[in-house]
Protein backbone atom coordinates (compact mmCIF):
# COMPACT_ATOMS: atom_id res chain seq x y z
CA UNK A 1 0.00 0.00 0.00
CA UNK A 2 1.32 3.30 -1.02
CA UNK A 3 2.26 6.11 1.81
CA UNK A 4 -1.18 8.41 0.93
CA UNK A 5 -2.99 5.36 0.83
CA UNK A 6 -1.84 3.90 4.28
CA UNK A 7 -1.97 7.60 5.35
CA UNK A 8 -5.59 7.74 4.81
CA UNK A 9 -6.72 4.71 5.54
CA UNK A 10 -5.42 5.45 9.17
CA UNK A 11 -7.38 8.68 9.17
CA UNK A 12 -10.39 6.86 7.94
CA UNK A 13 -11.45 5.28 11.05
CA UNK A 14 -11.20 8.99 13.30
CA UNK A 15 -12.49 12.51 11.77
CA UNK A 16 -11.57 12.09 8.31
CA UNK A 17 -14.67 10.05 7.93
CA UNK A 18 -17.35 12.38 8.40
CA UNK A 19 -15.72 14.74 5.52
CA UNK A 20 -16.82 11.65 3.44
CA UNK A 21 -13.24 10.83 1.42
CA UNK A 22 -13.06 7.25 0.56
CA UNK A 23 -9.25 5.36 0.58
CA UNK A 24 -10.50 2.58 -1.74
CA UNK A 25 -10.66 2.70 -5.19
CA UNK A 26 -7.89 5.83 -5.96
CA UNK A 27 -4.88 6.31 -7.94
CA UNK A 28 -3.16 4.06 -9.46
CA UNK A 29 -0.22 1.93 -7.56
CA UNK A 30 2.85 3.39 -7.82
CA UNK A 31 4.33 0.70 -9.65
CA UNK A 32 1.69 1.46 -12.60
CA UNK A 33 4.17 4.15 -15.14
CA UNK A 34 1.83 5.20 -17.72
CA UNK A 35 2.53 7.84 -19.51
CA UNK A 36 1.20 11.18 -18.43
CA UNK A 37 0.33 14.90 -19.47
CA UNK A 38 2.34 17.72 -18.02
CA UNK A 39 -0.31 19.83 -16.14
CA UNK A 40 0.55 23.53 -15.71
CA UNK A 41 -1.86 25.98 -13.65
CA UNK A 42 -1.88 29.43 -13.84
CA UNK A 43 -3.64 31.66 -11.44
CA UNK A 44 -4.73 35.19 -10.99
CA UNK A 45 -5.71 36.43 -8.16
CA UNK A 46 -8.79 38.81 -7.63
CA UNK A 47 -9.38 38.70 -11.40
CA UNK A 48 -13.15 39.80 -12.29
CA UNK A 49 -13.80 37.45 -15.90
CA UNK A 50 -15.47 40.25 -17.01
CA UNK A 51 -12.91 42.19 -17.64
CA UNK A 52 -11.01 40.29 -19.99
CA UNK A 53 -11.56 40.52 -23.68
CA UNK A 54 -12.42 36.59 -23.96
CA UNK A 55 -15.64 37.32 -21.78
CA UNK A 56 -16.99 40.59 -23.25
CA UNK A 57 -14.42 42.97 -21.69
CA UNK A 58 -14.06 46.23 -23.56
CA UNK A 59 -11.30 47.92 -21.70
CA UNK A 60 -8.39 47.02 -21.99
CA UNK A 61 -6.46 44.34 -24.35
CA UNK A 62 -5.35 40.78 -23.29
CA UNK A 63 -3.78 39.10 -26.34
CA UNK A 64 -1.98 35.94 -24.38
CA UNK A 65 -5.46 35.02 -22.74
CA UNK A 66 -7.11 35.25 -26.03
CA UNK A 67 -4.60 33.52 -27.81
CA UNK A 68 -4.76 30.63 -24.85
CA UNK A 69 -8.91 30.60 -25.54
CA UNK A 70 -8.65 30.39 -29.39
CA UNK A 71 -6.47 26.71 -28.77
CA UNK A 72 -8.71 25.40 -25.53
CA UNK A 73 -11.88 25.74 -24.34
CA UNK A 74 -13.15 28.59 -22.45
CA UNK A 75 -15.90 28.22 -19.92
CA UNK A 76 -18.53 30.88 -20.10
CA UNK A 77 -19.83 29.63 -16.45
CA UNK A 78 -17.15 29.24 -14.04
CA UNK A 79 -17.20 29.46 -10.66
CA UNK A 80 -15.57 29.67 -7.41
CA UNK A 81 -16.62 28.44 -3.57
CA UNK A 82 -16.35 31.19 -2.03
CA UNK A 83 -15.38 34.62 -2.94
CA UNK A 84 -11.75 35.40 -0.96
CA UNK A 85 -8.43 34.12 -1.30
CA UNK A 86 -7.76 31.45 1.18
CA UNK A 87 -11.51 29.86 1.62
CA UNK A 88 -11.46 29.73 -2.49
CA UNK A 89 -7.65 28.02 -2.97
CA UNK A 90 -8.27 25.57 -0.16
CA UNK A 91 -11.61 24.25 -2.43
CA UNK A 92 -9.50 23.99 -5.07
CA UNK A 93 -6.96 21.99 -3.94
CA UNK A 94 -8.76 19.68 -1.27
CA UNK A 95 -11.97 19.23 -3.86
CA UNK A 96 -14.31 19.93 -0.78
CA UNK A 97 -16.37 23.09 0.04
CA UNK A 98 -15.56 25.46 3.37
CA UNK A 99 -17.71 23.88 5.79
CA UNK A 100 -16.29 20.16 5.19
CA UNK A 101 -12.38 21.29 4.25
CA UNK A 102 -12.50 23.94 7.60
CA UNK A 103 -10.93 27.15 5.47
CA UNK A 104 -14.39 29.26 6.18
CA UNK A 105 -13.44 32.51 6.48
CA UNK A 106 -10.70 34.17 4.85
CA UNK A 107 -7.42 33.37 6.10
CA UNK A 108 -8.45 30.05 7.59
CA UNK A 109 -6.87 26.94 6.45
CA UNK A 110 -8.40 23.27 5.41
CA UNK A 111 -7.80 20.66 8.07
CA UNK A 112 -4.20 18.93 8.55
CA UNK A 113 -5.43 15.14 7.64
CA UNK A 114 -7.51 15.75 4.38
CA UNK A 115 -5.43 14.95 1.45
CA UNK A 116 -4.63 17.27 -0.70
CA UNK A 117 -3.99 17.70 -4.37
CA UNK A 118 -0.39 17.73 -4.77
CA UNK A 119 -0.10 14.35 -2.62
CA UNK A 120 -2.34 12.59 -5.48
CA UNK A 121 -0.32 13.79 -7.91
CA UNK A 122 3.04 13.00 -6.15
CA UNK A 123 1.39 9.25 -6.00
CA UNK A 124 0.54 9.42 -9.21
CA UNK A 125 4.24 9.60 -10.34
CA UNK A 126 4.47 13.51 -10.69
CA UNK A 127 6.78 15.99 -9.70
CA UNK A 128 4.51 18.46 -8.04
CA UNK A 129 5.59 22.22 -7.92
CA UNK A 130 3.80 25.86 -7.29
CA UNK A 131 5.58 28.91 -7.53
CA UNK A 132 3.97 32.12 -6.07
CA UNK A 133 0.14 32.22 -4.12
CA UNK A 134 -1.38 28.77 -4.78
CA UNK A 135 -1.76 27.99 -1.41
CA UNK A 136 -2.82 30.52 1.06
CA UNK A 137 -0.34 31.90 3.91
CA UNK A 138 1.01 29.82 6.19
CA UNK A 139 -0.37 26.44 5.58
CA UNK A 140 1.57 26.49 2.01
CA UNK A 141 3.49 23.94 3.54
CA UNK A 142 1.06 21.35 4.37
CA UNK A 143 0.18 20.79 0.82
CA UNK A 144 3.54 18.51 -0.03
CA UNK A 145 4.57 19.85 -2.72
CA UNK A 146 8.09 18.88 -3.97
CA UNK A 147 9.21 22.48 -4.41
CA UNK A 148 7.27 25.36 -3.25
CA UNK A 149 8.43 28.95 -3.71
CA UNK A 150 5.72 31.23 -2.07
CA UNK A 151 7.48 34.71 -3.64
CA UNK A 152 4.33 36.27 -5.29
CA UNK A 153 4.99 39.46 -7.51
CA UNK A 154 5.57 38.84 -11.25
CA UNK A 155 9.33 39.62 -11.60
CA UNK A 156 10.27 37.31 -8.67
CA UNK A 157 7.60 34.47 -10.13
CA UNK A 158 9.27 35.47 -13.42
CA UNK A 159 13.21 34.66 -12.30
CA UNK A 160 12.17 31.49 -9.72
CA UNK A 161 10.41 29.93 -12.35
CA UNK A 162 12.77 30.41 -15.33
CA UNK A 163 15.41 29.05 -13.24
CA UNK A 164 13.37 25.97 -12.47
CA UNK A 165 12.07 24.64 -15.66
CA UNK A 166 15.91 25.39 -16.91
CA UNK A 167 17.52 23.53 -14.62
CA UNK A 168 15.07 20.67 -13.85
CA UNK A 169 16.11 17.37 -14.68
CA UNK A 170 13.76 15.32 -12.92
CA UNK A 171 12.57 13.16 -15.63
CA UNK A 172 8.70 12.66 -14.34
CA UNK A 173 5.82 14.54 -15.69
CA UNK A 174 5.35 17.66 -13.87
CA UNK A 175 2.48 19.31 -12.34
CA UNK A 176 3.57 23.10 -12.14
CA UNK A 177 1.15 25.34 -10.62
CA UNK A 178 2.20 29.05 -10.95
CA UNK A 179 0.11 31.65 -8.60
CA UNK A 180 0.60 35.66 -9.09
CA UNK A 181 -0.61 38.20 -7.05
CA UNK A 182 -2.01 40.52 -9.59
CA UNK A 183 -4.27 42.29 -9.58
CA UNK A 184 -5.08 41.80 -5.93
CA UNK A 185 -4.17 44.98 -4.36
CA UNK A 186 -1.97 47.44 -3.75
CA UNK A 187 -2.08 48.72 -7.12
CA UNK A 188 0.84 50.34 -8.61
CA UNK A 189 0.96 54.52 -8.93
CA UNK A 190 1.24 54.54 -12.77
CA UNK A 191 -0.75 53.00 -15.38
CA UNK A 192 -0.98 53.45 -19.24
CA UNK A 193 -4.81 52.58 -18.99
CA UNK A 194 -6.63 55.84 -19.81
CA UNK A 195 -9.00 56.22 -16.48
CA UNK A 196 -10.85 58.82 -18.46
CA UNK A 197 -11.65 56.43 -21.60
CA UNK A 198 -13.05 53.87 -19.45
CA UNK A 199 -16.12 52.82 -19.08
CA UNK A 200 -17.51 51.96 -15.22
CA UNK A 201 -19.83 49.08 -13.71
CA UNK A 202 -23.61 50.21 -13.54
CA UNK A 203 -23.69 49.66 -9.65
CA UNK A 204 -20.85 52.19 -9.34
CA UNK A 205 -20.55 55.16 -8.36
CA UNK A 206 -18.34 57.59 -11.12
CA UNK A 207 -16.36 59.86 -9.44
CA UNK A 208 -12.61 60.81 -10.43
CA UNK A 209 -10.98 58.45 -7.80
CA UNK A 210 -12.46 55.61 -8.74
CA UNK A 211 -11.61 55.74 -12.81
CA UNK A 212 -7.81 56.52 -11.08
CA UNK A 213 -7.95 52.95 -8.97
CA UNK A 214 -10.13 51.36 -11.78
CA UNK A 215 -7.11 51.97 -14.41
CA UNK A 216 -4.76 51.01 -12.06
CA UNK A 217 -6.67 47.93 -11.38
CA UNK A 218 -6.41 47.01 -15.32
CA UNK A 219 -3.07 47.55 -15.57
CA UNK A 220 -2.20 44.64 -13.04
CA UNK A 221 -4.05 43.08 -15.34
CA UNK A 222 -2.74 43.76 -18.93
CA UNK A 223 1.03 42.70 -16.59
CA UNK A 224 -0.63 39.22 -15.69
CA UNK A 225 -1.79 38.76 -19.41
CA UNK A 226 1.99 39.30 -20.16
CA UNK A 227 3.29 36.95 -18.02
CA UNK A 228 1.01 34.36 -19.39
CA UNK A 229 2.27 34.88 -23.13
CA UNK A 230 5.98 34.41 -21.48
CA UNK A 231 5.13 31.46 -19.28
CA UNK A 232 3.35 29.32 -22.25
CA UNK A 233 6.96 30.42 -23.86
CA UNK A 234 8.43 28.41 -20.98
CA UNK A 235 6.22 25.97 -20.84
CA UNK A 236 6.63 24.87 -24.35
CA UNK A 237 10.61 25.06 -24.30
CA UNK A 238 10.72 22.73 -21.37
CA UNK A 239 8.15 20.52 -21.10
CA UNK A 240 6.02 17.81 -23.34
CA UNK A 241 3.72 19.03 -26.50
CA UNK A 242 0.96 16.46 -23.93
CA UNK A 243 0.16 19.04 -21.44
CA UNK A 244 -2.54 20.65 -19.87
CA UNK A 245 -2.54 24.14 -19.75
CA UNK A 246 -5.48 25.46 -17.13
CA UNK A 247 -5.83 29.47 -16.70
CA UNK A 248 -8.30 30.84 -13.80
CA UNK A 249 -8.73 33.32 -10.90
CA UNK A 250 -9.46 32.78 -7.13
CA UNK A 251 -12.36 35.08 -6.85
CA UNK A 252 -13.49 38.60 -8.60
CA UNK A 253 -12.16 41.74 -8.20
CA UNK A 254 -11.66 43.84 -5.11
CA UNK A 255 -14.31 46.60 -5.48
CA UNK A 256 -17.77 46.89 -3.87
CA UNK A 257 -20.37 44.64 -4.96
CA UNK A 258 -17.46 42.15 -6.09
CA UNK A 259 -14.88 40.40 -4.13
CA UNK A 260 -16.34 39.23 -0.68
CA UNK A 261 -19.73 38.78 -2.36
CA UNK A 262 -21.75 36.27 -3.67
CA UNK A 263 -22.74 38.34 -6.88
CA UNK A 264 -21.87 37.30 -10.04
CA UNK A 265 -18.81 40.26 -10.21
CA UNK A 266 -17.70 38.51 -6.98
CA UNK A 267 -18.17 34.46 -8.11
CA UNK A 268 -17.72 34.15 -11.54
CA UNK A 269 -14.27 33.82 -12.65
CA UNK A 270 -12.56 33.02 -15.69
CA UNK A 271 -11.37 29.14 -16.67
CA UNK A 272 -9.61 28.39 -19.90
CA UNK A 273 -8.17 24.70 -20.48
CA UNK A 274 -6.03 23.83 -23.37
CA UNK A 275 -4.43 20.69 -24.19
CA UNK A 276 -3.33 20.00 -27.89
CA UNK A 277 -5.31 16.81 -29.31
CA UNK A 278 -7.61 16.84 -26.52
CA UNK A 279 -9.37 19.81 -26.39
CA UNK A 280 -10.90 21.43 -29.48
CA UNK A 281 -9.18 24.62 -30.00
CA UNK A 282 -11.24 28.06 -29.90
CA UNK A 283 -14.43 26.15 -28.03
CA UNK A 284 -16.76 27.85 -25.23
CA UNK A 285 -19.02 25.89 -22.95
CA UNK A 286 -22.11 26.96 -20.99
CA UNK A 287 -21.26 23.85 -18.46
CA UNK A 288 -21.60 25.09 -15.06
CA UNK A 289 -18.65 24.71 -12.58
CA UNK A 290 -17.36 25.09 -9.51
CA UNK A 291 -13.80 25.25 -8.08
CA UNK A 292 -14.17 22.51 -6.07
CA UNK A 293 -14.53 20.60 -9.47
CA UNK A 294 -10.89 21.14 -10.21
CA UNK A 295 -9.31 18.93 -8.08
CA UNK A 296 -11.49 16.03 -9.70
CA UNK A 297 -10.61 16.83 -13.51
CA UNK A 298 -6.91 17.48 -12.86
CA UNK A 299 -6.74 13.86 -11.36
CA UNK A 300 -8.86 12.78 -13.85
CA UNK A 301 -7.33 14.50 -17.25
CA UNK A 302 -3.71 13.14 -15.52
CA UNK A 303 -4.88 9.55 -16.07
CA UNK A 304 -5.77 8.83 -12.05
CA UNK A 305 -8.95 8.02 -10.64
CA UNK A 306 -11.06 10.29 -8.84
CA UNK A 307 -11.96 9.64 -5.22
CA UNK A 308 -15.47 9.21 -3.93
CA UNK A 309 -16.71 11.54 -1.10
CA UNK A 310 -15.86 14.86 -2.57
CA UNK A 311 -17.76 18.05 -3.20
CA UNK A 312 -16.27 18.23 -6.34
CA UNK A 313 -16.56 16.38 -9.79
CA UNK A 314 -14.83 15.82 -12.83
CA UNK A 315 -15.23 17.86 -16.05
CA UNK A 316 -13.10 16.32 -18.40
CA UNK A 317 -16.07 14.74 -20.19
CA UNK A 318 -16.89 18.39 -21.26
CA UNK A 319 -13.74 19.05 -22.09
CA UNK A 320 -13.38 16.08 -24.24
CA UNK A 321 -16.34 17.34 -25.86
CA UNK A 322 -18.63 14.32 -25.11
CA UNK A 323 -21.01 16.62 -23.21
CA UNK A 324 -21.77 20.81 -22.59
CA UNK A 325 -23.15 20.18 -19.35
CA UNK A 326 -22.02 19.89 -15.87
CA UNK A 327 -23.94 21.13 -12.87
CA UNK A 328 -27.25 22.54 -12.49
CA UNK A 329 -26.24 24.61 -9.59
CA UNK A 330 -23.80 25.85 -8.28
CA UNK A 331 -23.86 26.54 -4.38
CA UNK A 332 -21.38 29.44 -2.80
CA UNK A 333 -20.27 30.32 0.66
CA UNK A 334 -19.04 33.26 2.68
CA UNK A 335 -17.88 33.58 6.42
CA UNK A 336 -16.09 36.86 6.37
CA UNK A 337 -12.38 38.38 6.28
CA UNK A 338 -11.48 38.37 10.18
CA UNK A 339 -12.36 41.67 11.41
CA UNK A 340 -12.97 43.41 7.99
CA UNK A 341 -16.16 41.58 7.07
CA UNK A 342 -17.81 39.90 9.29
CA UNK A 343 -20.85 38.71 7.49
CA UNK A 344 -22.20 35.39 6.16
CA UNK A 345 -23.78 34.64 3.33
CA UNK A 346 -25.03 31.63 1.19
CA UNK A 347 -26.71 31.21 -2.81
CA UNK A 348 -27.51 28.63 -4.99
CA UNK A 349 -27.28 29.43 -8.51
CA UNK A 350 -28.99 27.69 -11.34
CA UNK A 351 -28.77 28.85 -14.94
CA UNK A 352 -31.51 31.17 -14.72
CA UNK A 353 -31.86 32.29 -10.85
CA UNK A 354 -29.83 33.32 -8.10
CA UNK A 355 -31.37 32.98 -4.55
CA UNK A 356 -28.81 34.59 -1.89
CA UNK A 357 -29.28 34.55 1.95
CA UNK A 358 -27.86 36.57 4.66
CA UNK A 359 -28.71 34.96 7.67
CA UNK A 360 -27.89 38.76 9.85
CA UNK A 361 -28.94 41.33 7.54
CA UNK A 362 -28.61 43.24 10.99
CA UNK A 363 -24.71 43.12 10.31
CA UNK A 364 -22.93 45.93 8.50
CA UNK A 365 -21.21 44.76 5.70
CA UNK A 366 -17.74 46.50 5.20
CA UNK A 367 -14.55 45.79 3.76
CA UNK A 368 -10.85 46.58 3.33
CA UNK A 369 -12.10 49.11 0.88
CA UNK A 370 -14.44 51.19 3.37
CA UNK A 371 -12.66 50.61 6.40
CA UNK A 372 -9.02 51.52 5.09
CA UNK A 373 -9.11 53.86 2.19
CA UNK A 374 -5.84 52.77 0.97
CA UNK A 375 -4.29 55.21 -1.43
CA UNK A 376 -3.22 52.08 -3.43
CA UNK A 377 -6.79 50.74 -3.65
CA UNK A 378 -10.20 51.97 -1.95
CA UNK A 379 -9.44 55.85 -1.18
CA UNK A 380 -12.18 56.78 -4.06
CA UNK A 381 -14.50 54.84 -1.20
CA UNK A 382 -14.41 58.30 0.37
CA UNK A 383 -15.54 60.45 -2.92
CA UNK A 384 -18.49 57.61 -2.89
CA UNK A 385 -19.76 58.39 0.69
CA UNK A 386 -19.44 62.52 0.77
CA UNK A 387 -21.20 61.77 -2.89
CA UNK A 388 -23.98 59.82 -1.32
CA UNK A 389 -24.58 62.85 0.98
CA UNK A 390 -26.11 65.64 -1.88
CA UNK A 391 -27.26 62.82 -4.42
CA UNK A 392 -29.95 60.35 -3.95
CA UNK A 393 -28.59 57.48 -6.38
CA UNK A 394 -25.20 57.94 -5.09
CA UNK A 395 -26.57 57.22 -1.12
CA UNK A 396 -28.55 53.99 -2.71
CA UNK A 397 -25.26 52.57 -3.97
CA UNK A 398 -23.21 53.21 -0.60
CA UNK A 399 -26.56 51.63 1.67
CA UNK A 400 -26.44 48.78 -0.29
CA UNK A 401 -23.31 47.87 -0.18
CA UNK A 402 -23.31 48.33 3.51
CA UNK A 403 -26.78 46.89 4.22
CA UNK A 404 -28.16 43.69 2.63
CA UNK A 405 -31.55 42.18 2.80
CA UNK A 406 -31.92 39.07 4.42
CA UNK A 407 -33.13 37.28 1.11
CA UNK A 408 -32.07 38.30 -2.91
CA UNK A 409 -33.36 36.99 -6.07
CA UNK A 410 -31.82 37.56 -9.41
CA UNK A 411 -33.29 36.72 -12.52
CA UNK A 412 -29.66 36.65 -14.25
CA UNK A 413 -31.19 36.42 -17.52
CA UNK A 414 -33.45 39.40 -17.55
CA UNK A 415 -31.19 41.37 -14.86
CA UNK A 416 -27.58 40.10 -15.55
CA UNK A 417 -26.25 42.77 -13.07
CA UNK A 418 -27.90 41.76 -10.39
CA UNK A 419 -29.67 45.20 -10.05
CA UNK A 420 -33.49 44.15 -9.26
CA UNK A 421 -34.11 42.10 -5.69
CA UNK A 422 -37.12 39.92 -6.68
CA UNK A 423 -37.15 38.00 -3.32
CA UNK A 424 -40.62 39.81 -2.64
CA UNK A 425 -42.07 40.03 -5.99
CA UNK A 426 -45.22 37.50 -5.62
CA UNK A 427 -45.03 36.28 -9.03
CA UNK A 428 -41.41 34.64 -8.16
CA UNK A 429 -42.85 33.06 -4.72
CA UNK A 430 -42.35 29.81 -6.00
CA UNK A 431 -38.78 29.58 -7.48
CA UNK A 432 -37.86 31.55 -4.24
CA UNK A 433 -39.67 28.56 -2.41
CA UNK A 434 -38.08 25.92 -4.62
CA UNK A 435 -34.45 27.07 -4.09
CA UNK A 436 -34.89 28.15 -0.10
CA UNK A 437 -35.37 24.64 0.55
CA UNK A 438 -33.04 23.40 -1.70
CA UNK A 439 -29.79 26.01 -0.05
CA UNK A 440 -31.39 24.99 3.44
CA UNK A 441 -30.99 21.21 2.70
CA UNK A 442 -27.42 22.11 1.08
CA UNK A 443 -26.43 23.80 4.08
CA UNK A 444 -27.65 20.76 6.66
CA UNK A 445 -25.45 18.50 3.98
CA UNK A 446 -22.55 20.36 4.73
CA UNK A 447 -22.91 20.19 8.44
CA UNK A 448 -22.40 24.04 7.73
CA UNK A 449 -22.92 25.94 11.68
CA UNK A 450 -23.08 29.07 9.95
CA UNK A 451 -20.68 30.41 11.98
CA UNK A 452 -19.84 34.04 13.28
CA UNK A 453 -16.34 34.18 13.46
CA UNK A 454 -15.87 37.45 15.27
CA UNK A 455 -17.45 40.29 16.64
CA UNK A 456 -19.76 42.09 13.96
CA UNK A 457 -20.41 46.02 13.25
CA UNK A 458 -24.25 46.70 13.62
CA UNK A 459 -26.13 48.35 10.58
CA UNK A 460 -27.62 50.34 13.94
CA UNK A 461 -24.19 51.25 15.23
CA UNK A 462 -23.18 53.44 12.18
CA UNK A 463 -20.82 55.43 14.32
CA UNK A 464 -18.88 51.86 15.43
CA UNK A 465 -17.68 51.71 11.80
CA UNK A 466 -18.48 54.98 9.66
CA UNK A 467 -15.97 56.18 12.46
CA UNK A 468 -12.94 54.53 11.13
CA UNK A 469 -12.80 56.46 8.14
């Protein structure tokens, strides 16, 4: 019996059970060499998809990106768990959803005894090796993988994994996964994006601050869509013409009504998969997925077999091109960012509807954006609230991104932007019946306690947190 397998089958019989993994049926023994694609991830981080060209974006240009979706497939419906860094990376790589894998809120980490990723790989006769933020903080480390460099700006990314892939000699496959931090903030001071030529979100508010940290914003992008052009470059010096090239983002983009929510702007992330003889070049899918289906198809596109028990499931079947569908919903969590946001929230998603619930709409909901003001990220939060004080649209905006009903209904077809709350519009009493009981059940699934991880600012208290400006 293998190490992992042993491993597990030891955890089996104490907590590991009740996450639902099952040791029997897995990888195959390590004796077993079959020959095996190269698998190379690349992530963004804080990456809205609409705001690359591939998914409608208007802005600004991102030639490697396109280039990557005209030779793979590019998913028009991806999806992450939950919408900050370390609650979203731990999904990906343990193929289980907050509540089970333990990362809730941000900054949390999955438990010590699930496997992870990188060990099935390593079993399955791979060199395993991430280079930049894959993992999340400190627990990096308890992901095994062979080589782990956590340095996470583009030049240093750049140099460490040049160096690598030049020197390697290992002769196994390798499974490189290759994490940058743009265009999470802080922004850089200069940008060659025009903030005057651009064109802003409807739920913002346009004020000259914003445009400033909205160009800013793009640029870190345009840099991560050059570093992709020069990484493929890499990639196809050094390793096999067999490889799996898989491009995605941990959650949308740090401004209101995006990152920390369970809006679209906030869930829905870009995920482009190429590999050459596999995958027909220049193809889009309306499959539904999650993150937490990632984990499954990476095992499963590498020639492995996919564990039972997980949250997740495999996709390669769609990216085969034997099917175009997947899920038909997608379920999303959020427990908060330590003391910035302390506020939960929950949705189920099908392909029409959106049904989000905030169990304490008594909560204030605020954010490294409102509460800091950075002058590398959420300063124009400022212009938005002395704004909201002489104009009535402006003050809408700024109370709803503080103050959320306790129940929301989209109708993302008719209202893409999430703009309308339909949760108590009669004539939608029974989808918002039909999908209330289906989140509740979810949520008893998950053994999810729905727990409030700190101390919360009160929607009734404005002074406790309209003070900290």
């Amino acid at each position: 019996m293998s190490g992992w397998k042993f491993r597990f089958a030891r955890v089996i019989g104490c907590a590991a059970i009740a996450v639902g993994w099952v040791a029997c049926g897995w990888a195959d023994e390590p004796t077993a060499t079959p020959k095996r694609p190269d698998l190379v991830v690349y992530l963004a981080d804080d990456l809205s998809a609409r705001d690359l060209t591939v998914y409608g974006g208007e802005q600004i240009a991102t030639p490697a990106i396109d280039r990557l979706a005209s030779e793979g497939m590019t998913f028009q419906r991806a999806f992450v768990a939950s919408p900050s860094c370390a609650p979203s990376r731990a999904a990906l790589l343990t193929g289980l959803m907050p509540a089970r894998n333990g990362a809730e809120e941000n900054h949390a980490f999955p438990r010590e005894e699930l496997l992870k990723l990188p060990e099935v790989l390593n079993d399955l006769g791979y060199q395993t090796a991430a280079f930049g933020k894959v993992a999340h903080g400190k627990s990096a480390d308890s992901y095994h993988f062979h080589v782990h460099d956590r340095k996470q700006n583009i030049p240093e990314v750049r140099k460490n994994v040049r160096e690598f892939l030049q020197q390697r000699n290992d002769t196994r496959p390798l499974a490189l996964f290759v994490g940058v931090s743009n265009p999470h903030v802080p922004w850089p001071s200069e940008s060659t994006v025009d903030p005057n030529g651009l064109e802003l979100p409807s739920k913002w508010i346009d004020t000259p601050q914003t445009r400033v940290q909205r160009s800013r914003y793009l640029q870190e992008v345009k840099d991560l869509d050059a570093y992709l052009e020069e990484l493929r470059g890499l990639v196809g010096e050094h390793l096999s013409s067999d490889h799996v090239f898989m491009f995605s983002s941990d959650h949308g983009a740090q401004f209101p009504f995006g990152k920390w929510t369970l809006y679209d702007e906030g869930i829905h992330v870009p995920l482009i998969v190429r590999q050459q003889g596999v995958i027909e070049p220049g193809s889009r899918t309306d499959a539904m997925v999650s993150w937490v289906d990632l984990l499954p198809t990476l095992i499963d596109m590498a020639g492995g077999t996919v564990p039972e028990g997980l949250d997740g499931s495999s996709f390669a079947s769609v990216l085969r091109g034997k099917t175009n569908a997947h899920r038909d919903r997608i379920f999303t969590t959020h427990s908060g960012d330590r003391k910035m946001n302390v506020y939960l929230s929950r949705s189920v998603r099908t392909e029409r509807h959106k049904l989000i619930w905030n169990p304490h709409p008594e909560f204030a909901f605020t954010t490294h954006i409102d509460l800091l003001l950075r002058a590398t990220s959420g300063d124009y939060f400022k212009e938005w609230t002395e704004f909201a004080e002489s104009d009535p649209r402006a003050a809408t905006v700024v109370a709803k991104h503080h103050g959320r009903p306790q129940w929301e209904l989209y109708d993302l077809e008719a209202d893409p932007e999430e703009a309308h709350n339909l949760a108590d519009d009669e004539r939608m009493a029974s989808v918002r019946a039909e999908l209330t009981k289906e989140l509740r059940a979810w949520i008893a699934d998950q053994g999810d306690q729905l727990t409030v991880f700190h101390e919360p600012l009160l929607l009734s208290e404005p002074e406790t947190w309209v003070a900290r400006k």
